[in-house]
Protein backbone atom coordinates (compact mmCIF):
# COMPACT_ATOMS: atom_id res chain seq x y z
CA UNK A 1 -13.56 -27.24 -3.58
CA UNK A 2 -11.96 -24.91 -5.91
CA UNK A 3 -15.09 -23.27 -6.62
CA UNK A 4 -16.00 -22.58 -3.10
CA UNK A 5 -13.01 -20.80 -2.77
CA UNK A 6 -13.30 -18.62 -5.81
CA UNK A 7 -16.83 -17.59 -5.09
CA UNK A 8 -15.11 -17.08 -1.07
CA UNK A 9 -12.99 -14.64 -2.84
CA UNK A 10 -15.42 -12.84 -4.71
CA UNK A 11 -17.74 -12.47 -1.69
CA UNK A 12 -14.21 -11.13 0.22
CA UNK A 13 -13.48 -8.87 -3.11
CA UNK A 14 -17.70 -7.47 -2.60
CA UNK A 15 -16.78 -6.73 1.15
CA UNK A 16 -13.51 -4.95 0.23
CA UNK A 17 -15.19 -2.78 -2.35
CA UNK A 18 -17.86 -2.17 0.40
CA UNK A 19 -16.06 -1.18 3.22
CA UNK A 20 -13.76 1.01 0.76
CA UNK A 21 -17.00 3.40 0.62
CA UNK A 22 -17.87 3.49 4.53
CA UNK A 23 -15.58 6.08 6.29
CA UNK A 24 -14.06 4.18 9.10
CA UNK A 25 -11.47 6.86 9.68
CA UNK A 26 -8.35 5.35 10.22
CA UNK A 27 -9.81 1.61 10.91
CA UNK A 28 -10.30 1.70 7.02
CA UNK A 29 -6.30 0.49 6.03
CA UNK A 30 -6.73 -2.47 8.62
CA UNK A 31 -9.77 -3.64 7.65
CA UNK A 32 -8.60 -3.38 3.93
CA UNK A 33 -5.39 -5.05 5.03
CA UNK A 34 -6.98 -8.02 6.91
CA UNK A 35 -9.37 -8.59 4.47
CA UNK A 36 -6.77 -9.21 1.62
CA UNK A 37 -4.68 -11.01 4.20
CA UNK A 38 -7.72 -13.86 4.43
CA UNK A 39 -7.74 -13.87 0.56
CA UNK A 40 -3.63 -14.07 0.33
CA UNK A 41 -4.50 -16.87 2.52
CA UNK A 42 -7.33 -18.86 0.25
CA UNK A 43 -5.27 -18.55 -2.88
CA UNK A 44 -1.48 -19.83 -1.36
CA UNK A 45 -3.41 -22.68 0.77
CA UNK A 46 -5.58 -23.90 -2.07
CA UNK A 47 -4.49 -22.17 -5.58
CA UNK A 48 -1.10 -22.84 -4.80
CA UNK A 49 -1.57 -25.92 -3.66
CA UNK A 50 0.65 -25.56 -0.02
CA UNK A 51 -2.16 -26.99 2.06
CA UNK A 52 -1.31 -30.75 0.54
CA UNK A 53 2.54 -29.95 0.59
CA UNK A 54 4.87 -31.04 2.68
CA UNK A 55 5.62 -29.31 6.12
CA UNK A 56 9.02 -27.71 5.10
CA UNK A 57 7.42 -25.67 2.53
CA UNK A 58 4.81 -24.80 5.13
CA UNK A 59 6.80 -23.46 7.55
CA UNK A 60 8.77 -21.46 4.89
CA UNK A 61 6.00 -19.81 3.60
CA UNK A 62 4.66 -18.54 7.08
CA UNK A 63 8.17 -17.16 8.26
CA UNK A 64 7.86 -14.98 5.16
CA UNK A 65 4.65 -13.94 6.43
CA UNK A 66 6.11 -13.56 10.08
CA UNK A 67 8.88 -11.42 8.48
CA UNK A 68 6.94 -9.30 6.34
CA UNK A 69 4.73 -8.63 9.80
CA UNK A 70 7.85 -7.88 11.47
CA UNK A 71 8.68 -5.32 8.43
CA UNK A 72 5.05 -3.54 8.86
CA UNK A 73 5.66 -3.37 12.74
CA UNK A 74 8.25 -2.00 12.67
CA UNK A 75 7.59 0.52 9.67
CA UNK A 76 4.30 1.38 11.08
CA UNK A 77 6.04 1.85 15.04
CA UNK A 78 9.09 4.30 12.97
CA UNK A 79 5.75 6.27 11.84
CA UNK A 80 4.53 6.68 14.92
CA UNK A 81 7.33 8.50 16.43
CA UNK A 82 7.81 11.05 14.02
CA UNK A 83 6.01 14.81 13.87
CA UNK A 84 4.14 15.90 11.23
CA UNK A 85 3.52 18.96 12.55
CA UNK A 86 7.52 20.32 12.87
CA UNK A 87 8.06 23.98 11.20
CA UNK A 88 10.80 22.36 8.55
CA UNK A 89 7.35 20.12 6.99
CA UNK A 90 4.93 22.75 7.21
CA UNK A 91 7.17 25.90 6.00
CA UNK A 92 5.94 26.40 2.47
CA UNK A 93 8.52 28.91 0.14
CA UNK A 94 7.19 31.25 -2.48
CA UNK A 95 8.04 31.15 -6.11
CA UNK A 96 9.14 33.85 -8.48
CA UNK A 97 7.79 33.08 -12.12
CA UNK A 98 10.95 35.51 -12.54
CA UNK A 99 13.42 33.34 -10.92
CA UNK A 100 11.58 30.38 -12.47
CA UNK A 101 12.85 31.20 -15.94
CA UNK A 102 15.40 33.77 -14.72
CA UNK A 103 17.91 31.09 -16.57
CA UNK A 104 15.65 30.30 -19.94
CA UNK A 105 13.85 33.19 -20.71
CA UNK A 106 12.35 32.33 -23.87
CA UNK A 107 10.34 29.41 -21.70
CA UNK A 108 8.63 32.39 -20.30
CA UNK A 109 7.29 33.66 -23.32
CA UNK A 110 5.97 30.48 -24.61
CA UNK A 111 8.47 29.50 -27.08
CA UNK A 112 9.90 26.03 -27.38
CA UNK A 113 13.62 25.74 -28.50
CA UNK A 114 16.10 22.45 -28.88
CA UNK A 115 19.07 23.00 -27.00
């Protein structure tokens, strides 16, 4: 049984790797993300042995999963709402090698000193 799920994973680990190099546009995160979901799955049900345990630890282990949805919802949804595309993100300043080393003006000239 064991074995069937390790060679389950590798075939999952061969599809991840596969779809990594087909450009799916933005599809590509949540098929990467469901993918490693199903393998999350295989090794807590089998490796860590919660499919034969009892029902407490069951239901513990999938309200973590239920939170940690919960925590991607509502990261993803806070995401959503916000613009890229406002002046303050896309205002890009100039630098002055001058100003730069306005303050340590042997780093300009190359030389390396122990304060």
């Amino acid at each position: 049984m064991f074995t069937n799920v390790l060679l389950t994973l590798l075939v999952l680990t061969v599809i991840t790797v596969g779809t990594s190099r087909i450009d799916f546009g933005a599809a590509n995160m949540l098929i990467a993300m469901f993918i490693a979901s199903i393998k999350a799955s295989l090794v807590i049900l089998f490796f860590m042995h919660v499919m034969w345990d009892t029902a407490i630890n069951k239901i513990v282990f999938l309200s973590s999963f239920i939170f940690l949805a919960l925590l991607f919802v509502f990261t993803l949804a806070d995401q959503a709402t916000r613009r890229i595309d406002h002046d303050i993100h896309a205002t890009k300043s100039k630098v002055d090698k001058q100003w730069v080393f306005k303050q340590y003006p042997h780093a300009a000239a190359g030389k390396t000193e122990n304060h």
